[in-house]
Protein backbone atom coordinates (compact mmCIF):
# COMPACT_ATOMS: atom_id res chain seq x y z
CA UNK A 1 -14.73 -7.03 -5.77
CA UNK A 2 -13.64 -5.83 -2.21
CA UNK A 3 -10.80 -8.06 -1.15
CA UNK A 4 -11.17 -9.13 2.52
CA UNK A 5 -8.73 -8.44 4.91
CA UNK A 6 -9.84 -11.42 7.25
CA UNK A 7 -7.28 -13.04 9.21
CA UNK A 8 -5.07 -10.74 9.93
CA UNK A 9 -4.34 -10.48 13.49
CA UNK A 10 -5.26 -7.91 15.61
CA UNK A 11 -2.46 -8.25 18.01
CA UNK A 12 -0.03 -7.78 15.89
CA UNK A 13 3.49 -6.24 16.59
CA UNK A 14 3.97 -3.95 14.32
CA UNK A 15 8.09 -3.74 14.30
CA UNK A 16 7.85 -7.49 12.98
CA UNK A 17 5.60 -5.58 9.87
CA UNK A 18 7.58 -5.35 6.22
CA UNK A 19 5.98 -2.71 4.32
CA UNK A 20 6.94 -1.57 0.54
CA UNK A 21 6.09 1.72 -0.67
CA UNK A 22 5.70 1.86 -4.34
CA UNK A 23 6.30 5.30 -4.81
CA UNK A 24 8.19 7.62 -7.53
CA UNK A 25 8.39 10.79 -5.18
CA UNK A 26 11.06 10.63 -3.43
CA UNK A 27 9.20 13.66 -0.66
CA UNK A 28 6.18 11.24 -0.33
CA UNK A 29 7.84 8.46 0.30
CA UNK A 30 10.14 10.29 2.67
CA UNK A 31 6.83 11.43 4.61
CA UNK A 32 5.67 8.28 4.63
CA UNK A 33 8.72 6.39 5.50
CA UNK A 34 8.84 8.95 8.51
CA UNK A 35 4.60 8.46 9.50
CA UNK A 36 5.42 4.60 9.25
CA UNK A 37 9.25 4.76 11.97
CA UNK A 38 6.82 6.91 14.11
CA UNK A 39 4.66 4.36 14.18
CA UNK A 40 6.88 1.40 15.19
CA UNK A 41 7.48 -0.15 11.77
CA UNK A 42 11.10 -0.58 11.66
CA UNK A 43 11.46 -2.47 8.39
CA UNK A 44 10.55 -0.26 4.91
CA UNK A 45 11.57 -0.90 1.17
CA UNK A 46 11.04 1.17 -1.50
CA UNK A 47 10.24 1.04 -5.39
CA UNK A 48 10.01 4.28 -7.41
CA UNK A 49 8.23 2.95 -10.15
CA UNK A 50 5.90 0.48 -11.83
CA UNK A 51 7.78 -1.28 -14.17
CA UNK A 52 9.24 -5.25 -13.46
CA UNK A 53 7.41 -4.80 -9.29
CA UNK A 54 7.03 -7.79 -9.66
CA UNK A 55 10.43 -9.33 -10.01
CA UNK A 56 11.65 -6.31 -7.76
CA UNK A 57 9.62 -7.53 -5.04
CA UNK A 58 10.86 -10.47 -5.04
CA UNK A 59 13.80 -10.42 -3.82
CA UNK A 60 12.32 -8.08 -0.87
CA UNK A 61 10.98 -11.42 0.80
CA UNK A 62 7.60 -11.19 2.48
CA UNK A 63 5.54 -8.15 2.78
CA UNK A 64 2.60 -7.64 5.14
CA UNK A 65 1.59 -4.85 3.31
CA UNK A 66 2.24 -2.59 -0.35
CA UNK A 67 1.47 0.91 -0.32
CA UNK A 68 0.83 1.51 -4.32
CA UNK A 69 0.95 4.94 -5.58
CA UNK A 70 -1.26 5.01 -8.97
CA UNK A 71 0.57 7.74 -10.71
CA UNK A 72 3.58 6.22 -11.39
CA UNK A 73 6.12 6.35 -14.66
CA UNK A 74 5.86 3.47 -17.15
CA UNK A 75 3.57 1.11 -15.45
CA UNK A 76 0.71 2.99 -13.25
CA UNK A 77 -0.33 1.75 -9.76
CA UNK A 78 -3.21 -0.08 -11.36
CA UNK A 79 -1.31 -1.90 -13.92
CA UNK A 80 1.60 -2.63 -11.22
CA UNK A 81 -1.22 -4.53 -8.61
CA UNK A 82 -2.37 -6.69 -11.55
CA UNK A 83 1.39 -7.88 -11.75
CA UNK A 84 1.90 -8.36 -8.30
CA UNK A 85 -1.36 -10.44 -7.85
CA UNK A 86 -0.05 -12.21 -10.77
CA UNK A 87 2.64 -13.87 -8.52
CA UNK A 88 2.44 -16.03 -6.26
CA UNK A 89 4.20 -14.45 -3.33
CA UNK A 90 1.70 -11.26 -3.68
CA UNK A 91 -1.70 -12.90 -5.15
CA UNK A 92 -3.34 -12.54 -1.87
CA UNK A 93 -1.08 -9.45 0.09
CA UNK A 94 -2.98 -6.10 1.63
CA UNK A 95 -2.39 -3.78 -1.00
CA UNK A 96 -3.23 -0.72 -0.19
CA UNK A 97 -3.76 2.83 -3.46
CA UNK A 98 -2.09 6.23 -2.28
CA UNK A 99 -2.94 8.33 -5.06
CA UNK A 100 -3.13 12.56 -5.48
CA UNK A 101 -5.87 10.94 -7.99
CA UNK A 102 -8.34 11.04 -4.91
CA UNK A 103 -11.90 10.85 -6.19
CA UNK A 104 -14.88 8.62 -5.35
CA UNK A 105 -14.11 7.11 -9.39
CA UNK A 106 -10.84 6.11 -8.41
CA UNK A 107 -12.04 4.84 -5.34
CA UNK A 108 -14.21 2.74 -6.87
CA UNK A 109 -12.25 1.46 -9.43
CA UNK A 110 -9.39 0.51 -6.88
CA UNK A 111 -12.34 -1.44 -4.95
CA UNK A 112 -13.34 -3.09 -8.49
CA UNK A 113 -9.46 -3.82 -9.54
CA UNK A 114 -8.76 -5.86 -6.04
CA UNK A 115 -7.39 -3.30 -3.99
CA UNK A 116 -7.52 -4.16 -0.27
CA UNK A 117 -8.07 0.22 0.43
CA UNK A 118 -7.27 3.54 -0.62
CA UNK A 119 -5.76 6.91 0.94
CA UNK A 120 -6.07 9.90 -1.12
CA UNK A 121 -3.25 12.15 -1.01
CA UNK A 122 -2.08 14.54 0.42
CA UNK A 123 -1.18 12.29 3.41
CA UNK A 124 -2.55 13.72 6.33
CA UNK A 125 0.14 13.20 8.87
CA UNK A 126 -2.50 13.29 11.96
CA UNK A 127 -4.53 10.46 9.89
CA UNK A 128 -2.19 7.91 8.26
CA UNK A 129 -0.77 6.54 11.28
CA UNK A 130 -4.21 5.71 12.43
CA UNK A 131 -5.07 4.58 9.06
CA UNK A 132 -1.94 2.26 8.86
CA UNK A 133 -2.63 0.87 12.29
CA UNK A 134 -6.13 -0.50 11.18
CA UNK A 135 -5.06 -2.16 7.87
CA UNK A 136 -2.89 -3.78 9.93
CA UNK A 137 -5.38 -4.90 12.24
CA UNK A 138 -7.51 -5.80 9.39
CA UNK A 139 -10.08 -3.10 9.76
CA UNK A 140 -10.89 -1.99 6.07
CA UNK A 141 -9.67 1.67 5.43
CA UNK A 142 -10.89 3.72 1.76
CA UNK A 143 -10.76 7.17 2.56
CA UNK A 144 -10.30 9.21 -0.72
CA UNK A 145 -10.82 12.84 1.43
């Protein structure tokens, strides 16, 4: 089942955005962490790996959005959503796959595992701003090419 992203707001600012990238590459996330300050967002945690997300995130406070990687050590990127829709704080946040694992199958089992969208990797540096922007704005994005 597709998760909605209904009610977010489209006017949105998005330096007031908290976004945690769950991500064991330390080059990806730096890309991304450099796609996302290009954008406007000024506030960015990272995880590098699956295991206790849950608990880690925590202490984070709120996030308007979790970019998952799925290949990740101990725990992968599926098993780490389950945890974090598990808890309270995260049962209902945009959660969003960035995998190299970019297929149609892993598409669809993102869509079937709760995901709220997917971006295949490699990032495309011209794209994922864009794509970024219109999660926020609650526009569904699940682009695996």
């Amino acid at each position: 089942m597709e998760r909605g992203l209904a009610g977010m707001s489209t006017n949105h600012n998005l330096h007031d955005k908290n976004i945690l990238v769950i991500e064991d590459n330390v080059a990806n996330y730096n890309l991304i962490l450099r796609l996302l300050t290009e954008l406007g967002i000024d506030h960015c945690e990272w995880i590098s790996s699956g295991w206790k997300v849950a608990q880690e995130a925590d202490q984070l406070g709120p996030i308007d959005l979790i970019l998952l990687d799925i290949q990740l050590p101990y725990e992968d990127g599926f098993e780490a959503q389950k945890k974090l829709r598990q808890h309270p704080t995260f049962r209902d946040a945009l959660i969003i796959a960035v995998t190299a694992n970019a297929s149609e199958t892993y598409m669809q089992r993102a869509i079937t595992d709760g995901f709220n969208g997917f971006i295949g990797k490699p990032l495309d540096p011209d794209r994922f701003p864009d794509q970024i922007r219109r999660i926020l704005e609650g526009k569904a994005v699940w682009e695996w090419r």
